[in-house]
PDB file of N, CA and C in Angstrom:
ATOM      1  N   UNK A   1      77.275 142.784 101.231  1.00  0.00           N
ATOM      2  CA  UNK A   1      76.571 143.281 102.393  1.00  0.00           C
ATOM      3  C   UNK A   1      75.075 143.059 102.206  1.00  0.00           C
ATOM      4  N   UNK A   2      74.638 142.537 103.099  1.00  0.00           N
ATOM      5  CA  UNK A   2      73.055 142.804 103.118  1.00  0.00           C
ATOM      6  C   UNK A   2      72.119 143.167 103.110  1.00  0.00           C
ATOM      7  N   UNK A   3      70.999 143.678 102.516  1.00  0.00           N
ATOM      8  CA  UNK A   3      70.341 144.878 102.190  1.00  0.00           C
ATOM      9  C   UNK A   3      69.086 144.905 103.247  1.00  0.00           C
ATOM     10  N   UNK A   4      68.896 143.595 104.020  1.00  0.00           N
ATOM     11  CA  UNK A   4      68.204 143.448 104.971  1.00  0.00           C
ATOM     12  C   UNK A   4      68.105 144.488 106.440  1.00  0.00           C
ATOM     13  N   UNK A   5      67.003 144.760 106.728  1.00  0.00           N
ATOM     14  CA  UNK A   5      67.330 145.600 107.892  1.00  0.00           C
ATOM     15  C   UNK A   5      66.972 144.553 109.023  1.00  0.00           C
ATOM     16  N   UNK A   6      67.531 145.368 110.559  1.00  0.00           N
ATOM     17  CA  UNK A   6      67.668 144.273 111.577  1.00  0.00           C
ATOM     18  C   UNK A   6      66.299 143.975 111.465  1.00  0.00           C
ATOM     19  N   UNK A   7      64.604 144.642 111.266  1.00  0.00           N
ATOM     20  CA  UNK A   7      64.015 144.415 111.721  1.00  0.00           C
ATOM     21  C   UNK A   7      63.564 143.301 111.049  1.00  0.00           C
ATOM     22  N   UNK A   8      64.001 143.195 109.569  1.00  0.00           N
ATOM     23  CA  UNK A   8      63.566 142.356 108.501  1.00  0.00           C
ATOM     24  C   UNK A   8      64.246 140.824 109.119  1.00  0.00           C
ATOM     25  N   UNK A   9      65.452 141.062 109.578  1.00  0.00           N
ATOM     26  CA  UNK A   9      66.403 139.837 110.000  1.00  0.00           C
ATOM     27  C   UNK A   9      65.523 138.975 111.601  1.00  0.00           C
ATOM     28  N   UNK A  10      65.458 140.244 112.258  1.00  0.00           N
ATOM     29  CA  UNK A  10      64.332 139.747 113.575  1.00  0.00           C
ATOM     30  C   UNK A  10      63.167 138.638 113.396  1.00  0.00           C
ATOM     31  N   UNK A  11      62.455 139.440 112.028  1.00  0.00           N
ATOM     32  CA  UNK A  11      61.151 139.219 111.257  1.00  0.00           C
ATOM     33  C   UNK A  11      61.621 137.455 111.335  1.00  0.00           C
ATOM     34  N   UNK A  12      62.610 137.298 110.333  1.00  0.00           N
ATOM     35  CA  UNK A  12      62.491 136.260 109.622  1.00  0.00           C
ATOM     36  C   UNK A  12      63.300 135.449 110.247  1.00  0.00           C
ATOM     37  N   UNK A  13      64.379 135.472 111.554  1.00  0.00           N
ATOM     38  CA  UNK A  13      64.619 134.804 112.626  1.00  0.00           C
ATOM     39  C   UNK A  13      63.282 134.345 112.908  1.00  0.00           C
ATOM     40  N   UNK A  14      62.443 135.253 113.626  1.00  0.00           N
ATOM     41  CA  UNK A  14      61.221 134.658 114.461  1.00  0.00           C
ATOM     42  C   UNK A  14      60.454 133.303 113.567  1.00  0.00           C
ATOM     43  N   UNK A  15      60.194 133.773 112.207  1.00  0.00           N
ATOM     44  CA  UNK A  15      59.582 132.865 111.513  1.00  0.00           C
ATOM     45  C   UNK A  15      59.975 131.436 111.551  1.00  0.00           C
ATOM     46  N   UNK A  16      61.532 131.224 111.368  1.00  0.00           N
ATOM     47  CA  UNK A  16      62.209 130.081 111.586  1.00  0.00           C
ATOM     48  C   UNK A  16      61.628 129.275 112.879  1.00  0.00           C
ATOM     49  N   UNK A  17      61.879 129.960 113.961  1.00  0.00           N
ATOM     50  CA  UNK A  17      62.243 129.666 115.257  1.00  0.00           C
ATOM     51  C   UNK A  17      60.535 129.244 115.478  1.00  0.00           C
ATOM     52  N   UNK A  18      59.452 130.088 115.052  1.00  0.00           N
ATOM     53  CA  UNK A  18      58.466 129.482 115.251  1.00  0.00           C
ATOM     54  C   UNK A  18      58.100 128.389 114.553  1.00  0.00           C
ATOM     55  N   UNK A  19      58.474 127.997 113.585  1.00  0.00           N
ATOM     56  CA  UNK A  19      58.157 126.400 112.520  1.00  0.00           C
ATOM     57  C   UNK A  19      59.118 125.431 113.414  1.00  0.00           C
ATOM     58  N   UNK A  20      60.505 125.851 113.991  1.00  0.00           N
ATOM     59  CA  UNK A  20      61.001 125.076 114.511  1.00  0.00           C
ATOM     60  C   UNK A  20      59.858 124.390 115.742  1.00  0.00           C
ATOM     61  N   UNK A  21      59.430 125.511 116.612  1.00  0.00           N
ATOM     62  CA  UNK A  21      58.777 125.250 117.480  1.00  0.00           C
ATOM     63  C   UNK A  21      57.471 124.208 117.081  1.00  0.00           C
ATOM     64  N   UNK A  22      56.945 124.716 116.027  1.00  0.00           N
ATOM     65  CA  UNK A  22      55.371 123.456 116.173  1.00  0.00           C
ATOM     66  C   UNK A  22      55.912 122.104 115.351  1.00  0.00           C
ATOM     67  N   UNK A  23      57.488 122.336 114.704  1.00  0.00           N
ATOM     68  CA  UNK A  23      57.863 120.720 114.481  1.00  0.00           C
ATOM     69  C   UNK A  23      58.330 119.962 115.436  1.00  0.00           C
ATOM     70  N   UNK A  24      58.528 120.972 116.336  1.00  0.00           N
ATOM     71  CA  UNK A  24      59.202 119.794 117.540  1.00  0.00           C
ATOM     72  C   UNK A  24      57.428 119.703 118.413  1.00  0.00           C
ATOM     73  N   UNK A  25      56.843 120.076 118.361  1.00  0.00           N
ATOM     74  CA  UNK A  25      55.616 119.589 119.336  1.00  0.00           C
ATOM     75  C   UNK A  25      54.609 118.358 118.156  1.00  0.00           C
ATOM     76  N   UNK A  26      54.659 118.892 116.935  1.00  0.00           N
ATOM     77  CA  UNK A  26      53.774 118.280 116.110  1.00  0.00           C
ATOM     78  C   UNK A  26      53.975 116.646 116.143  1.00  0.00           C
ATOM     79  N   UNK A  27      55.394 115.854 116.227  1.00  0.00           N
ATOM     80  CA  UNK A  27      55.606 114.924 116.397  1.00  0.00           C
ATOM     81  C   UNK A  27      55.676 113.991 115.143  1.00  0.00           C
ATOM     82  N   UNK A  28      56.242 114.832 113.678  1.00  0.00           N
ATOM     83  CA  UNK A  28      56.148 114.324 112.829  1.00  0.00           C
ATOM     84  C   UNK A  28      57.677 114.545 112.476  1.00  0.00           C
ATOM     85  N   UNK A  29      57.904 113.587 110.736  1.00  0.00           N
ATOM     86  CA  UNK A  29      59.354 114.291 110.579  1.00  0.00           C
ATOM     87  C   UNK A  29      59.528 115.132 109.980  1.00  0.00           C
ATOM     88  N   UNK A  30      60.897 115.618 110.039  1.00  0.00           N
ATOM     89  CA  UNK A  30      61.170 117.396 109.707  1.00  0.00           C
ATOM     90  C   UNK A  30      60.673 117.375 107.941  1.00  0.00           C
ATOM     91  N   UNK A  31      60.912 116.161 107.055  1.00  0.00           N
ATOM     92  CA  UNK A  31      60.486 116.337 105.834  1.00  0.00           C
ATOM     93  C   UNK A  31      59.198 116.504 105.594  1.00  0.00           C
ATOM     94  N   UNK A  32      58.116 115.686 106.354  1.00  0.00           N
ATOM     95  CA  UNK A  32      56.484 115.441 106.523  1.00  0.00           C
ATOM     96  C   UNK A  32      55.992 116.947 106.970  1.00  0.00           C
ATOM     97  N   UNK A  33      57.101 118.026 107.890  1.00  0.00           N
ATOM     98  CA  UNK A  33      56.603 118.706 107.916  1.00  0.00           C
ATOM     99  C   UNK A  33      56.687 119.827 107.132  1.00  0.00           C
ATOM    100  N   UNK A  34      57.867 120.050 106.327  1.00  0.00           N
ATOM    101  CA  UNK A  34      58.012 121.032 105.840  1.00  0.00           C
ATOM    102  C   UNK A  34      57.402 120.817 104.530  1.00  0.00           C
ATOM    103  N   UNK A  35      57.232 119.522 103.920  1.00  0.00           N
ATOM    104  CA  UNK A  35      56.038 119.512 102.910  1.00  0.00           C
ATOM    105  C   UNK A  35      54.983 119.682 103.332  1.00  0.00           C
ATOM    106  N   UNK A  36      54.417 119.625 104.446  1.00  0.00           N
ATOM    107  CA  UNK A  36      53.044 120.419 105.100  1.00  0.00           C
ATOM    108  C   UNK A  36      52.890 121.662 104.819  1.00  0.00           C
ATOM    109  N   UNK A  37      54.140 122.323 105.571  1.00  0.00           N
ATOM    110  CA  UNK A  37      54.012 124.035 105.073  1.00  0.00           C
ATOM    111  C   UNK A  37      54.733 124.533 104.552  1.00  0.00           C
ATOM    112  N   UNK A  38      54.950 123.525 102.893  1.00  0.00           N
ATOM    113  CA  UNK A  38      55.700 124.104 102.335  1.00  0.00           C
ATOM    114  C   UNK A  38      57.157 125.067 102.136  1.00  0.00           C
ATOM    115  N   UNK A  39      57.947 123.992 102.811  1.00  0.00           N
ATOM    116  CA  UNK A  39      59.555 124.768 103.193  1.00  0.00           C
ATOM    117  C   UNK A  39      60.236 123.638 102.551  1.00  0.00           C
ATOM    118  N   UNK A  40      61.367 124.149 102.748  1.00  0.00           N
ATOM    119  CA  UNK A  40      62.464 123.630 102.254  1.00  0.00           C
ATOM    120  C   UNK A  40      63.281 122.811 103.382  1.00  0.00           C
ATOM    121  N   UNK A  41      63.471 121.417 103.144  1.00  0.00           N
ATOM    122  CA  UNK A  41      64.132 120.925 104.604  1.00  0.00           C
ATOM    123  C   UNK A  41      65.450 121.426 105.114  1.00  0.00           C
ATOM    124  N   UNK A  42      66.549 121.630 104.009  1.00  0.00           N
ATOM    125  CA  UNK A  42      67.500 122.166 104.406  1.00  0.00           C
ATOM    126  C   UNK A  42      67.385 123.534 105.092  1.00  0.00           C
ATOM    127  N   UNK A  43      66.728 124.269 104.737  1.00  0.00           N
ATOM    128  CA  UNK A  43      66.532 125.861 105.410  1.00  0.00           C
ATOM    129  C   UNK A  43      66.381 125.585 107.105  1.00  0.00           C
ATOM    130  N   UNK A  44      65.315 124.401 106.963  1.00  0.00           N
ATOM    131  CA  UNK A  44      64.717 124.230 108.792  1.00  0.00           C
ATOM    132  C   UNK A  44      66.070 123.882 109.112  1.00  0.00           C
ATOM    133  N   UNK A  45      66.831 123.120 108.608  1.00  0.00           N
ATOM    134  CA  UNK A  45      68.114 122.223 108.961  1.00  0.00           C
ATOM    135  C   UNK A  45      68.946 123.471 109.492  1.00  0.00           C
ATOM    136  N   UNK A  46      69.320 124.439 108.222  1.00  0.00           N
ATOM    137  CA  UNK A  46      69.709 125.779 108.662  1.00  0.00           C
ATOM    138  C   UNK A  46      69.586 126.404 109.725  1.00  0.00           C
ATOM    139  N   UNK A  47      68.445 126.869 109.823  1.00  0.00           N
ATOM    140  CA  UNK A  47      67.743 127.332 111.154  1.00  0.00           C
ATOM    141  C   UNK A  47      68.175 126.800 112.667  1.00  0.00           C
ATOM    142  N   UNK A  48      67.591 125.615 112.498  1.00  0.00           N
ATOM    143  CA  UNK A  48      68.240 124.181 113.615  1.00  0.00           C
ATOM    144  C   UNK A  48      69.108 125.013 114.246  1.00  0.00           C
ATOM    145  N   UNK A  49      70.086 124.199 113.568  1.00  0.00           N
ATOM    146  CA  UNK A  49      71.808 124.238 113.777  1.00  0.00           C
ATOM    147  C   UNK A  49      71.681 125.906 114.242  1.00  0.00           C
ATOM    148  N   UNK A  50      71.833 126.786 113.681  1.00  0.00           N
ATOM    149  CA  UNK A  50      72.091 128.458 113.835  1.00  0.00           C
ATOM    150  C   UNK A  50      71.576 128.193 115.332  1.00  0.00           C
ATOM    151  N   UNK A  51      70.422 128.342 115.281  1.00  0.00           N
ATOM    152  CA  UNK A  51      69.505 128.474 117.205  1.00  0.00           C
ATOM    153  C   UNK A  51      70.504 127.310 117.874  1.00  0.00           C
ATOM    154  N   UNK A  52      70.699 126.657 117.737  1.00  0.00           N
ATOM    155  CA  UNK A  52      71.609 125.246 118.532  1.00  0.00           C
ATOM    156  C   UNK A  52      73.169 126.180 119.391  1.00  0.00           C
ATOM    157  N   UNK A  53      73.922 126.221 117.957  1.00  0.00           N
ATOM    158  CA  UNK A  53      74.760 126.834 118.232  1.00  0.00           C
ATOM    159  C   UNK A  53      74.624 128.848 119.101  1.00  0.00           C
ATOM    160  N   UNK A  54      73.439 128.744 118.808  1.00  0.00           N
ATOM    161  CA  UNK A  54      73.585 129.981 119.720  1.00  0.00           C
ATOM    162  C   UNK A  54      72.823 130.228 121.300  1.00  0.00           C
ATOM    163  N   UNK A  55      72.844 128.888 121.045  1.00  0.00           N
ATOM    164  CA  UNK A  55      72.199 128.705 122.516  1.00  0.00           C
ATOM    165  C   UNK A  55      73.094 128.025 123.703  1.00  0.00           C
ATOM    166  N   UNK A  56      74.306 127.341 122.900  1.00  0.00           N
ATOM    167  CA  UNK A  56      75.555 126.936 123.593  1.00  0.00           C
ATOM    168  C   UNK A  56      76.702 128.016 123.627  1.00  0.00           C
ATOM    169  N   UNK A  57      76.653 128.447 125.271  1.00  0.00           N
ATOM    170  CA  UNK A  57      77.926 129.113 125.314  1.00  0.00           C
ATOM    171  C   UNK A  57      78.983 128.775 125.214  1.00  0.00           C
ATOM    172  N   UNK A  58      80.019 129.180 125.254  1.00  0.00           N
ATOM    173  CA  UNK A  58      81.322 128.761 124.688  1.00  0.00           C
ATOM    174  C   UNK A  58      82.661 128.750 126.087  1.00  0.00           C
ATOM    175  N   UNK A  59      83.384 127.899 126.392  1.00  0.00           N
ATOM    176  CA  UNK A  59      83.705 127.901 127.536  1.00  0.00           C
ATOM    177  C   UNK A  59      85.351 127.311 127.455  1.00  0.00           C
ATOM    178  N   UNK A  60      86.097 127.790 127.786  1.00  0.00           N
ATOM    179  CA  UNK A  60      87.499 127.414 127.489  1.00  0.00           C
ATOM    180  C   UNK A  60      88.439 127.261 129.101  1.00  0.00           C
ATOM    181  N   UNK A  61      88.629 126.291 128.499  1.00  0.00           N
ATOM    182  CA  UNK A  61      89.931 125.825 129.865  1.00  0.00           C
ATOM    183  C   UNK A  61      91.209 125.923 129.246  1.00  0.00           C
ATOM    184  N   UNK A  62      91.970 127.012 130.571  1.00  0.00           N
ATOM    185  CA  UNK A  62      93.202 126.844 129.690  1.00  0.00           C
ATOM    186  C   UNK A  62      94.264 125.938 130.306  1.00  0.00           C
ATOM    187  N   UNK A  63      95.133 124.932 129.626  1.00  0.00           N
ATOM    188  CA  UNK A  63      95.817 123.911 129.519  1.00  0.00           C
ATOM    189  C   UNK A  63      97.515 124.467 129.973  1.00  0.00           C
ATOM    190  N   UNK A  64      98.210 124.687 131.496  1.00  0.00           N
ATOM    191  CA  UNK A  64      99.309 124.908 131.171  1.00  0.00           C
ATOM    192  C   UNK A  64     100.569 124.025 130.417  1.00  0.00           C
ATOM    193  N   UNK A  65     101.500 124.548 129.750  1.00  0.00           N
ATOM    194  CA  UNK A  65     102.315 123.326 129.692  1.00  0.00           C
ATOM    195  C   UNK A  65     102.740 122.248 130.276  1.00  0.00           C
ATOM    196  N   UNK A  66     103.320 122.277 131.835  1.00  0.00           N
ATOM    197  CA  UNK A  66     103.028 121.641 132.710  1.00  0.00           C
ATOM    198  C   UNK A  66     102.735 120.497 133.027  1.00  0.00           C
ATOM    199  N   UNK A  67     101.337 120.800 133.050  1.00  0.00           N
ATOM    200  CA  UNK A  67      99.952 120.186 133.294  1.00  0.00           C
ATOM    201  C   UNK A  67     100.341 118.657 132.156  1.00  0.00           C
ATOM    202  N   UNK A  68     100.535 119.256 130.901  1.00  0.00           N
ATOM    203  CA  UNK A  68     100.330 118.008 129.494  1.00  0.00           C
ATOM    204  C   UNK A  68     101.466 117.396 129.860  1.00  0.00           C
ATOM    205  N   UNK A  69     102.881 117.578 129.535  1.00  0.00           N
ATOM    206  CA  UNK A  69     104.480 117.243 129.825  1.00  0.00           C
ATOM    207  C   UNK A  69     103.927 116.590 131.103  1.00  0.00           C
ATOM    208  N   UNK A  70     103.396 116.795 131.711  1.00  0.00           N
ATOM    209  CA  UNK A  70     103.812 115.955 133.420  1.00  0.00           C
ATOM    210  C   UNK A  70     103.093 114.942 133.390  1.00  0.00           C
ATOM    211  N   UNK A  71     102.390 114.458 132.462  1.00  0.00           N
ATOM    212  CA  UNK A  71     101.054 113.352 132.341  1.00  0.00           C
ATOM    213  C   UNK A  71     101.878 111.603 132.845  1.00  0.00           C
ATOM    214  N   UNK A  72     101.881 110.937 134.134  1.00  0.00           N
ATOM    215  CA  UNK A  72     102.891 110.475 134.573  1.00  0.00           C
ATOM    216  C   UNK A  72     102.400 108.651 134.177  1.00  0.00           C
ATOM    217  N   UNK A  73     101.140 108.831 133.661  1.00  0.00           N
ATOM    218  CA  UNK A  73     100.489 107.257 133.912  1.00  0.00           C
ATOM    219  C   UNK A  73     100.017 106.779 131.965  1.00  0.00           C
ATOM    220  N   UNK A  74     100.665 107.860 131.406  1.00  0.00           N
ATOM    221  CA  UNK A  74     100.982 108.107 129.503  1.00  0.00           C
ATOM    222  C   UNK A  74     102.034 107.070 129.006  1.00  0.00           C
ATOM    223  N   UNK A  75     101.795 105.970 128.430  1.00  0.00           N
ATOM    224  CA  UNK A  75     102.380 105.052 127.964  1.00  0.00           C
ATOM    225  C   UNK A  75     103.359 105.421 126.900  1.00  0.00           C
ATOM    226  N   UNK A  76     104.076 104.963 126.800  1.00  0.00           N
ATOM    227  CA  UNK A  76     104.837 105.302 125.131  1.00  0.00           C
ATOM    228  C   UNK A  76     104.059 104.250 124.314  1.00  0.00           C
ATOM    229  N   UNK A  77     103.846 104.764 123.086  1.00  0.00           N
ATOM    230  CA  UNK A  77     103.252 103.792 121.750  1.00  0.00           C
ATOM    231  C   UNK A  77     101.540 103.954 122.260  1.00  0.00           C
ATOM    232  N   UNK A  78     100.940 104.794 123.591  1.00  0.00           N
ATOM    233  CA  UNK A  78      99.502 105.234 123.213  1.00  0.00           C
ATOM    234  C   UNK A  78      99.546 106.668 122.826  1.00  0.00           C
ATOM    235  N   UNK A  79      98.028 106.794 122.473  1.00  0.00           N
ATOM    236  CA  UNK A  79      97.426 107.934 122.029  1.00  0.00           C
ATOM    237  C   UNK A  79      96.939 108.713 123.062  1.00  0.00           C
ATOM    238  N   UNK A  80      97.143 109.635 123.203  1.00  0.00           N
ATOM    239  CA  UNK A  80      96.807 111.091 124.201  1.00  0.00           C
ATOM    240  C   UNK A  80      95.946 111.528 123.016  1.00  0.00           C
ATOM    241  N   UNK A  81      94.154 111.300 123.929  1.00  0.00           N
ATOM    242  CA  UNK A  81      92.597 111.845 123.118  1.00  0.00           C
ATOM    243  C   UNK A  81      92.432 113.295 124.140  1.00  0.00           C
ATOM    244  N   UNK A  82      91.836 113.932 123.568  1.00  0.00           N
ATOM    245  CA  UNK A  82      91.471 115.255 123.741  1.00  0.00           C
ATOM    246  C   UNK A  82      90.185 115.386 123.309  1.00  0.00           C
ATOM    247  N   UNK A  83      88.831 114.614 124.410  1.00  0.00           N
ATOM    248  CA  UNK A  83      87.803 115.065 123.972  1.00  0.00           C
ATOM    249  C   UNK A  83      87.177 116.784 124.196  1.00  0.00           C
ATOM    250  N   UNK A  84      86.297 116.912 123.834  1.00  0.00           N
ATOM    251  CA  UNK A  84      86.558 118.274 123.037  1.00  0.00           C
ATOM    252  C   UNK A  84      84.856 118.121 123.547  1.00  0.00           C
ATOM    253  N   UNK A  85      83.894 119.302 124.436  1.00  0.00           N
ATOM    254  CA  UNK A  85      82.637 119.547 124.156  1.00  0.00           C
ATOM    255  C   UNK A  85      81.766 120.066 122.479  1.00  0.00           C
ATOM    256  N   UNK A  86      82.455 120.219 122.058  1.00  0.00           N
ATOM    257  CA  UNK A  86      81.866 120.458 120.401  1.00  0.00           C
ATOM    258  C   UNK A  86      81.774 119.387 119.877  1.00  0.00           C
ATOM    259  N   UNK A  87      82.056 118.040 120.215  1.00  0.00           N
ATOM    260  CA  UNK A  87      81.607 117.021 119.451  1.00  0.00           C
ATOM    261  C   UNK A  87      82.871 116.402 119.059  1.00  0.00           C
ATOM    262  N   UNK A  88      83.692 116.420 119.426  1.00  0.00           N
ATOM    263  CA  UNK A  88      85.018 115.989 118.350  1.00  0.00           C
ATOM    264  C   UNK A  88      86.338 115.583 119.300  1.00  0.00           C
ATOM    265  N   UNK A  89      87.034 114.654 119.007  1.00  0.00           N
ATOM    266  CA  UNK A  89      87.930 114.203 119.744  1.00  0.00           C
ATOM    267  C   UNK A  89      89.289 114.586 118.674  1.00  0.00           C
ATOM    268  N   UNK A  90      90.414 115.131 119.429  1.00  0.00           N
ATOM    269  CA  UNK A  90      91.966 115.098 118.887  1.00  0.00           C
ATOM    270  C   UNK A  90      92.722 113.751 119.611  1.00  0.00           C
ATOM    271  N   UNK A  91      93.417 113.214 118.661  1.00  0.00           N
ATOM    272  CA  UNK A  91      94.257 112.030 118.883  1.00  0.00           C
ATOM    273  C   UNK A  91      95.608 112.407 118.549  1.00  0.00           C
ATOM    274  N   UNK A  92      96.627 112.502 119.593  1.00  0.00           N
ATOM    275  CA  UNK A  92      97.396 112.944 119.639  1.00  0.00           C
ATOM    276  C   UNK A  92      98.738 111.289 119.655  1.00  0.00           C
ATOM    277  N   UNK A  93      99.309 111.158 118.453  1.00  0.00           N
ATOM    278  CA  UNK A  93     100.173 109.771 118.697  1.00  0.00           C
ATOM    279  C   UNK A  93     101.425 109.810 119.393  1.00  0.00           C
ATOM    280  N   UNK A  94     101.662 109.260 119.858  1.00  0.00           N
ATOM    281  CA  UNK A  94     103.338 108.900 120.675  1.00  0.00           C
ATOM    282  C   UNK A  94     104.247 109.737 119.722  1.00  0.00           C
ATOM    283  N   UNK A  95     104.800 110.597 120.303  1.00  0.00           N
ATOM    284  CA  UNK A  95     105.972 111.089 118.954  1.00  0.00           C
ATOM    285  C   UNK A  95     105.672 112.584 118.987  1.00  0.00           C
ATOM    286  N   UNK A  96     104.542 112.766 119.160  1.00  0.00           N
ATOM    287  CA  UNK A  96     103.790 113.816 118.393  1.00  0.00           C
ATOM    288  C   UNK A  96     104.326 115.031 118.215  1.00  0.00           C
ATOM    289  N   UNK A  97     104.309 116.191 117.467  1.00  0.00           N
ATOM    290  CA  UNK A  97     104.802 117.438 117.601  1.00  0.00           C
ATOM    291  C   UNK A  97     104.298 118.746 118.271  1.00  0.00           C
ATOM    292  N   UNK A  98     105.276 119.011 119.290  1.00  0.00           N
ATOM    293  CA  UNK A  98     104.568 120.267 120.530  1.00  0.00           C
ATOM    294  C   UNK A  98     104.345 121.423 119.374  1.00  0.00           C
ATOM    295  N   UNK A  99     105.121 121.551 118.347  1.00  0.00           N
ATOM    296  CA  UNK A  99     104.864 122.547 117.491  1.00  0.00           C
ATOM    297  C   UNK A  99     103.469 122.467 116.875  1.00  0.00           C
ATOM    298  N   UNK A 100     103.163 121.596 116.464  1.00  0.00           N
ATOM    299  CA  UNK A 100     101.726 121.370 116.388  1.00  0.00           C
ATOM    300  C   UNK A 100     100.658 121.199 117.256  1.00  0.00           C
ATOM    301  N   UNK A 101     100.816 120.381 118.391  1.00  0.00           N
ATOM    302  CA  UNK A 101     100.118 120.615 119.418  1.00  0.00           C
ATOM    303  C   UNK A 101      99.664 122.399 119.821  1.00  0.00           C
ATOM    304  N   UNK A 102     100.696 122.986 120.194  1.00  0.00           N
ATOM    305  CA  UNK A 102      99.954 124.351 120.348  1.00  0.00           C
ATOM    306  C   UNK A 102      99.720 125.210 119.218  1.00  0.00           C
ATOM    307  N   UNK A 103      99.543 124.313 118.103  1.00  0.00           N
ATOM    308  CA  UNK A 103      99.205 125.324 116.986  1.00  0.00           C
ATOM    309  C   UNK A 103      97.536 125.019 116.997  1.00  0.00           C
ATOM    310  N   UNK A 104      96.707 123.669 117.317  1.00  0.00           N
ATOM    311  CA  UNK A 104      96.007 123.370 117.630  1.00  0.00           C
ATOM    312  C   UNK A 104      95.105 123.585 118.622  1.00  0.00           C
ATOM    313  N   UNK A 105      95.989 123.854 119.987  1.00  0.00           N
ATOM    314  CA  UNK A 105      94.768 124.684 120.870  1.00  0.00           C
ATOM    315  C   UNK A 105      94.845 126.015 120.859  1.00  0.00           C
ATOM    316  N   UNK A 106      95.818 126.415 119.824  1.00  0.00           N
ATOM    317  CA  UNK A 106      95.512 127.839 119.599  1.00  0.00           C
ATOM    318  C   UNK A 106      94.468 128.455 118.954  1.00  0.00           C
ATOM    319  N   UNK A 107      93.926 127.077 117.619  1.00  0.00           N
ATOM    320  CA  UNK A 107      92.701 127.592 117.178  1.00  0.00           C
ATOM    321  C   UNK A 107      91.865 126.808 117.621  1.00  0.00           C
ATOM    322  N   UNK A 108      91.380 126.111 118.779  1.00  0.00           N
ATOM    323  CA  UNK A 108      90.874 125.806 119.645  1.00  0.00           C
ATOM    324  C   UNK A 108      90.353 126.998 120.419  1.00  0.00           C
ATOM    325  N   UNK A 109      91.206 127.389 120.957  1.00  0.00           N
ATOM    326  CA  UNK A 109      91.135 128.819 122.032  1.00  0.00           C
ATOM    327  C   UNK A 109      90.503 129.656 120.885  1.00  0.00           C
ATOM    328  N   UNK A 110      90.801 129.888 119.702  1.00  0.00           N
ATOM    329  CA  UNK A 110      90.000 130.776 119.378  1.00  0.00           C
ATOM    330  C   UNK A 110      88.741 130.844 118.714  1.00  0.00           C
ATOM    331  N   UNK A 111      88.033 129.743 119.030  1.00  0.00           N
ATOM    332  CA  UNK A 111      86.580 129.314 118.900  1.00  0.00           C
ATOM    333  C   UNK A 111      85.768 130.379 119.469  1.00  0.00           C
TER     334      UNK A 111
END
């Protein structure tokens, strides 16, 4: 557990979020800058990503069975892709297993 209090966590959120801020205006790179003021690149990297991801809400469509089974223009011997807004595509091969399939957007859904 953390011995940090929220205000300490606030504190040192803000700090991040403001270095983030004058590296993205300064127009240099993230290494040039954090040897400027002395940081660590991975930490900013840290930071980054954390504010990124919490600035994207999270949004789920749900898929009836239906809907997949009835897919009428699905070749045999192609791949059924499942691009994905998080960055990532599922490739699903001819054959494939429904047992696995919904084991997959189950932890999908629970993103």
């Amino acid at each position: 557990m953390s011995s940090r209090t929220k205000a300490e966590d606030k504190e040192r959120s803000q700090f991040w979020r403001n270095h983030l801020d004058q590296w993205s205006r300064s127009g240099i790179t993230q290494n040039a800058y954090c040897k400027a003021n002395d940081l660590k690149s991975n930490r900013l990297t840290y930071w980054k990503n954390k504010f990124k991801r919490q600035s994207f809400p999270v949004e789920f469509v749900q898929i009836s069975p239906t809907r997949v089974s009835s897919l009428s223009h699905f070749q045999p011997g192609e791949a059924l892709r499942l691009n994905v807004d998080a960055g990532f595509q599922i490739e699903i091969p001819d054959g494939f297993s429904k047992t696995t399939l919904t084991q997959i957007l189950q932890v999908i859904k629970g993103f």
